[in-house]
C-alpha atoms as a PDB file:
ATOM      1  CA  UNK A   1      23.715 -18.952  21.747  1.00  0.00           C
ATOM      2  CA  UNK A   2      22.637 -20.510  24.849  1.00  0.00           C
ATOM      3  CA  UNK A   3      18.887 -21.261  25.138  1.00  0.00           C
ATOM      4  CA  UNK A   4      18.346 -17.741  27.880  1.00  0.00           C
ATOM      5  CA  UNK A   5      20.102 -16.196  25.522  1.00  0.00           C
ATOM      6  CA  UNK A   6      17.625 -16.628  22.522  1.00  0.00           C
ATOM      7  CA  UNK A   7      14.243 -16.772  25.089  1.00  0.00           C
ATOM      8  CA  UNK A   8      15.515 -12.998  26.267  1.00  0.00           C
ATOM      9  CA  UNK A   9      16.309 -12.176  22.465  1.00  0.00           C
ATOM     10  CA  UNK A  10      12.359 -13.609  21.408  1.00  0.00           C
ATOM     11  CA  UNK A  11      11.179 -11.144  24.620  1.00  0.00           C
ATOM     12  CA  UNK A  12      12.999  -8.278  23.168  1.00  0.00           C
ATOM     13  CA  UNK A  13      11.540  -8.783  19.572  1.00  0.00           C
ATOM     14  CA  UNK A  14       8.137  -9.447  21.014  1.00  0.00           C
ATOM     15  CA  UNK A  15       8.467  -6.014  23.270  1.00  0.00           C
ATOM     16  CA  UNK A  16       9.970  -4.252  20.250  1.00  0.00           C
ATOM     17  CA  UNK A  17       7.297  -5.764  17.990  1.00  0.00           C
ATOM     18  CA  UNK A  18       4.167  -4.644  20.679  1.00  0.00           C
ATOM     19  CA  UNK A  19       5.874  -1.174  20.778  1.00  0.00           C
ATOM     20  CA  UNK A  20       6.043  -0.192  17.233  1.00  0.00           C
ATOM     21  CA  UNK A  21       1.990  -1.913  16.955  1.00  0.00           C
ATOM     22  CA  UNK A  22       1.013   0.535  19.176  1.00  0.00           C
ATOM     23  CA  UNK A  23      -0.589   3.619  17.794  1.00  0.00           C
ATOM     24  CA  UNK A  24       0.400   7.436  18.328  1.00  0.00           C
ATOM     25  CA  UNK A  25      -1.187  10.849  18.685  1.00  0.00           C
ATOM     26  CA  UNK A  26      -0.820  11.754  14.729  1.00  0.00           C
ATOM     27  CA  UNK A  27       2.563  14.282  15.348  1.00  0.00           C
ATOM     28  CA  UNK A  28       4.429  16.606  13.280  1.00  0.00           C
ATOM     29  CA  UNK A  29       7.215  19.339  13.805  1.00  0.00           C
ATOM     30  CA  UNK A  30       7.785  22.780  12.007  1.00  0.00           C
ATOM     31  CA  UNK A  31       9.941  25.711  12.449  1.00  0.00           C
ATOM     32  CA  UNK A  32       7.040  28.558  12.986  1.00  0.00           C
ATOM     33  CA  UNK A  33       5.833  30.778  14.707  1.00  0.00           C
ATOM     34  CA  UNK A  34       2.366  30.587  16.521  1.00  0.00           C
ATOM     35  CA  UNK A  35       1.116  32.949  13.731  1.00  0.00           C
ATOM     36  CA  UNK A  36       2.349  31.618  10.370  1.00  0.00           C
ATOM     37  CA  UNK A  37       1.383  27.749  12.064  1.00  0.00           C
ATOM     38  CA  UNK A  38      -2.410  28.413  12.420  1.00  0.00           C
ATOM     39  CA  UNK A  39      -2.163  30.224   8.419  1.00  0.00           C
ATOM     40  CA  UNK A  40      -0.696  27.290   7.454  1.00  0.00           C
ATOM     41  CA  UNK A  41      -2.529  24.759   9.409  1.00  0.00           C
ATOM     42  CA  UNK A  42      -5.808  27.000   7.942  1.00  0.00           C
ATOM     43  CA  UNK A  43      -4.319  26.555   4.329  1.00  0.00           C
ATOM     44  CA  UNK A  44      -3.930  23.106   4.841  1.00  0.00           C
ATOM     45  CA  UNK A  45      -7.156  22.170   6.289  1.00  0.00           C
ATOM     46  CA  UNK A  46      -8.974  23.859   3.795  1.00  0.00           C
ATOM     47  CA  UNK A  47      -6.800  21.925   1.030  1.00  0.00           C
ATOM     48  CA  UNK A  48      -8.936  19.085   2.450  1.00  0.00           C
ATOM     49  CA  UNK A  49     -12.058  20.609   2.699  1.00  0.00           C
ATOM     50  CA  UNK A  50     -11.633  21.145   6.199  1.00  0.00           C
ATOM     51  CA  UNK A  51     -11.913  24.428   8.244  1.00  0.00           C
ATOM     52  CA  UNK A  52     -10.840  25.896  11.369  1.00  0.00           C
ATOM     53  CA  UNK A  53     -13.851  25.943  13.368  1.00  0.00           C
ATOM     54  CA  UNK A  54     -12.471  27.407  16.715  1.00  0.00           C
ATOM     55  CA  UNK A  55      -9.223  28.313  18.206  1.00  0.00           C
ATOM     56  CA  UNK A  56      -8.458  27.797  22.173  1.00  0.00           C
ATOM     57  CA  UNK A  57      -6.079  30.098  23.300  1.00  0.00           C
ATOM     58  CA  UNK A  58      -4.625  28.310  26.591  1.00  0.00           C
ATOM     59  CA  UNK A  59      -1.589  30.202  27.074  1.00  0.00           C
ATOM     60  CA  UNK A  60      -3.283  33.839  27.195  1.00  0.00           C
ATOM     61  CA  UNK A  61      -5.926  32.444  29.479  1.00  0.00           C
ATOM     62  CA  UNK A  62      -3.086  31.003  31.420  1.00  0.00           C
ATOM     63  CA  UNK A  63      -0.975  34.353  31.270  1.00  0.00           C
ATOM     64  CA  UNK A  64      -3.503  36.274  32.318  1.00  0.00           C
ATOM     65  CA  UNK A  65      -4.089  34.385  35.584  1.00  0.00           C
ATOM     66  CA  UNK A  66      -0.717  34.598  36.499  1.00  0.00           C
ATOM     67  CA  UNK A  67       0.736  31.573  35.321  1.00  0.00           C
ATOM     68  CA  UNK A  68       3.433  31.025  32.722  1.00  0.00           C
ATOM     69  CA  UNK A  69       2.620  31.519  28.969  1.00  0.00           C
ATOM     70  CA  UNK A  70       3.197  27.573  28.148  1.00  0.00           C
ATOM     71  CA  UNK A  71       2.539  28.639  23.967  1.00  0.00           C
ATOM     72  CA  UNK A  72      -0.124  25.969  24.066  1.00  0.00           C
ATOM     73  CA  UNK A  73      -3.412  26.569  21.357  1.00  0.00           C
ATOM     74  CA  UNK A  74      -5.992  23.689  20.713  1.00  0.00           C
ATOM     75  CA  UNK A  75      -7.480  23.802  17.198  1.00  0.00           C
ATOM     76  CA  UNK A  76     -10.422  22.475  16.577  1.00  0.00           C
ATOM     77  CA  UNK A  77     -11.256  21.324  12.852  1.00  0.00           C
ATOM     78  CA  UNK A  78     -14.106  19.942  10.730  1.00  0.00           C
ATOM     79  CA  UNK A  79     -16.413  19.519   8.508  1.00  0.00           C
ATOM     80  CA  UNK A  80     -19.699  19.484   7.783  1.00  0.00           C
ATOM     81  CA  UNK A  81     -19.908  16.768   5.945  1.00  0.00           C
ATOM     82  CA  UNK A  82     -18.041  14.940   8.760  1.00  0.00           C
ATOM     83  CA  UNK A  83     -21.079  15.274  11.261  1.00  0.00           C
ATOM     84  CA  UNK A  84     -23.664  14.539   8.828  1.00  0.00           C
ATOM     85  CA  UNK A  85     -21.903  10.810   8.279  1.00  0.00           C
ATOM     86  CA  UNK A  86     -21.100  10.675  12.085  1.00  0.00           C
ATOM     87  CA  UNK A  87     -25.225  11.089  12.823  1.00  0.00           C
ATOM     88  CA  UNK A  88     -26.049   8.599   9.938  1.00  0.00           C
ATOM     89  CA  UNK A  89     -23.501   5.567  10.580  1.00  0.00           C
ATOM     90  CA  UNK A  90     -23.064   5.905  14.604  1.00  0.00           C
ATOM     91  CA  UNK A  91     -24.200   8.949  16.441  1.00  0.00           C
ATOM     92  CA  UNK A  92     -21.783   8.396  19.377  1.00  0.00           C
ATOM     93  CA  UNK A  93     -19.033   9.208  17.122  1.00  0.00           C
ATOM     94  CA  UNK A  94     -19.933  12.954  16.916  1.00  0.00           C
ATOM     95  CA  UNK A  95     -17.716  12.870  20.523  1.00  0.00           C
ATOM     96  CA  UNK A  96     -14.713  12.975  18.660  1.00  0.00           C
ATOM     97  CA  UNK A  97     -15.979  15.872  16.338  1.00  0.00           C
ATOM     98  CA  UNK A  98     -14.856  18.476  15.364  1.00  0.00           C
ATOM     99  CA  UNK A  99     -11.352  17.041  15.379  1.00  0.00           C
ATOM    100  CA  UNK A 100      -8.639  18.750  17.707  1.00  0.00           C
ATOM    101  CA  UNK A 101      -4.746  19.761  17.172  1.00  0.00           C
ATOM    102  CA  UNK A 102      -3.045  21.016  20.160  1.00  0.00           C
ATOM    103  CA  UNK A 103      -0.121  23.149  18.867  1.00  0.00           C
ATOM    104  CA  UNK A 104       2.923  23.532  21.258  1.00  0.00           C
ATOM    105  CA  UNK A 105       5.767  26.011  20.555  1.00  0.00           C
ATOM    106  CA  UNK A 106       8.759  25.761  21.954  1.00  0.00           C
ATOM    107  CA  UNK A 107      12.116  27.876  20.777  1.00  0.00           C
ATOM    108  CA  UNK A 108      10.897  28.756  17.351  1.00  0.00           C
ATOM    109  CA  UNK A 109       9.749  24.896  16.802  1.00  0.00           C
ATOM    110  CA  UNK A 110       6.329  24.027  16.283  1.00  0.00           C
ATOM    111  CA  UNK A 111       4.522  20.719  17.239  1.00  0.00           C
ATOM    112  CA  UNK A 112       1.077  19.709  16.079  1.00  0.00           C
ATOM    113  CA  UNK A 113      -0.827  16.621  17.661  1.00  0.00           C
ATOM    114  CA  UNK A 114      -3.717  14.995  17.443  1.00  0.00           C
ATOM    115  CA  UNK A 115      -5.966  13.443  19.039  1.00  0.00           C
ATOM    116  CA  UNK A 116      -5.040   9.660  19.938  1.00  0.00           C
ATOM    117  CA  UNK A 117      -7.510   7.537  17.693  1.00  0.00           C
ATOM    118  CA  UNK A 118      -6.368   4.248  19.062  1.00  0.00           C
ATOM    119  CA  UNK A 119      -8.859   4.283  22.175  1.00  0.00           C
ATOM    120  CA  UNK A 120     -11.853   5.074  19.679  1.00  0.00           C
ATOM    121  CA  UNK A 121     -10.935   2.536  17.072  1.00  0.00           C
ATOM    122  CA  UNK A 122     -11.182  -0.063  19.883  1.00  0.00           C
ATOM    123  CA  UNK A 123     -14.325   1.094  21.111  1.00  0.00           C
ATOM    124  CA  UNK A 124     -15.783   0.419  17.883  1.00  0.00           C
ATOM    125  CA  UNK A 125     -14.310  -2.117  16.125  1.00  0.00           C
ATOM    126  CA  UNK A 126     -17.180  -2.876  13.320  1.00  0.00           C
ATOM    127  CA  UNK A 127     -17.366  -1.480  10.614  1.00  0.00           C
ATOM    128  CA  UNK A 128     -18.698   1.517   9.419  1.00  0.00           C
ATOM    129  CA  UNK A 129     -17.595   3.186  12.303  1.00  0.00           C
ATOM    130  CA  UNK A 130     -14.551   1.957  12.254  1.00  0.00           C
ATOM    131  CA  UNK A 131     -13.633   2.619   8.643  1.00  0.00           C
ATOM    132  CA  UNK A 132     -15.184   6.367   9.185  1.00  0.00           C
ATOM    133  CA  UNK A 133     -12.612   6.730  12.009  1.00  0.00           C
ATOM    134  CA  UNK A 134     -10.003   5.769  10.172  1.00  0.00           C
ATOM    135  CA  UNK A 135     -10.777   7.980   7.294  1.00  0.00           C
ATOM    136  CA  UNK A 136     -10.746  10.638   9.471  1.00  0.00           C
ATOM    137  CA  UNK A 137      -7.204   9.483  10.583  1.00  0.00           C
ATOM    138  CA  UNK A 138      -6.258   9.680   7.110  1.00  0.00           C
ATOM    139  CA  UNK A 139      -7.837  12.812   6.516  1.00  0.00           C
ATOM    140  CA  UNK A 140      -6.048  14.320   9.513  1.00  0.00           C
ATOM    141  CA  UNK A 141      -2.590  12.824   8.298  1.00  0.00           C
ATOM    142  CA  UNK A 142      -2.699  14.240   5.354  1.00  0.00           C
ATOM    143  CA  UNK A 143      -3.993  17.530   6.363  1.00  0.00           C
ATOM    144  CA  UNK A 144      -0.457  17.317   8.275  1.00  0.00           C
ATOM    145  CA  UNK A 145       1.570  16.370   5.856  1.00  0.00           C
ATOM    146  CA  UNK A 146       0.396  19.600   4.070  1.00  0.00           C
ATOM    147  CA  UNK A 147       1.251  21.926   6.619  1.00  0.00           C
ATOM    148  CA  UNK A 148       4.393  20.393   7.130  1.00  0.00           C
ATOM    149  CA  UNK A 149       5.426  21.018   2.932  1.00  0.00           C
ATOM    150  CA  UNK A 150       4.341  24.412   3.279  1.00  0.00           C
END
């Protein structure tokens, strides 16, 4: 191996390396409908002591101006619990509550995603917050996985 040949191969580990560092939009994929997905997602949050606090129906509102039905909901889920900790160890963290799942179906698939936490584990990276943030990360994941095994 020439020397350009092992600088270009220690760029493409470094890229490859930054890539896979970088953090995602929690994201899962089930074959549902719109229906059985919020039951399940429902069931699942409230296997975590979560519940369904509202449900944001974009596509009807979207449909009903005219526009294409894009089968796009936002979820919004919480707890109570969750806010009460938020207010005690760092008010501005009640932004991110309650947490939100945007649920797309297309041709009988179902995606779930999260929020992206990344941005809000930067902004603060001491701890409490930060460990409450990644709890909720956690929390979410998990809630996920359920729906997923259902």
């Amino acid at each position: 191996m020439t020397r350009f040949d092992i600088n270009r191969l220690i760029v493409w580990l470094a890229l490859l390396l930054s890539l896979s560092a970088r953090a995602e939009p929690l994201t899962v994929n089930k074959e549902v409908d719109m229906r059985q997905a919020l039951d399940d997602i429902a069931l699942a949050a409230a296997n975590h002591e979560l519940v369904m606090v509202k449900m944001q129906p974009i596509d009807t509102a979207l449909a009903k101006r005219g526009f294409e039905n894009p089968h796009i909901r936002i979820l919004f889920i919480g707890s109570e619990s969750a806010v009460r900790w938020a207010e005690v160890v760092e008010p501005r963290l009640l932004n991110l509550l309650p947490l939100r799942l945007t649920l797309i179906q297309r041709e009988g698939r179902m995606t779930v995603m999260s929020d992206d936490f990344e941005p809000w584990l930067r902004e603060f990276p001491a701890d409490p917050a930060h460990r409450m943030i990644e709890a909720w990360q956690a929390e979410l994941k998990a809630m996920l996985d359920d729906f997923v095994r259902q």
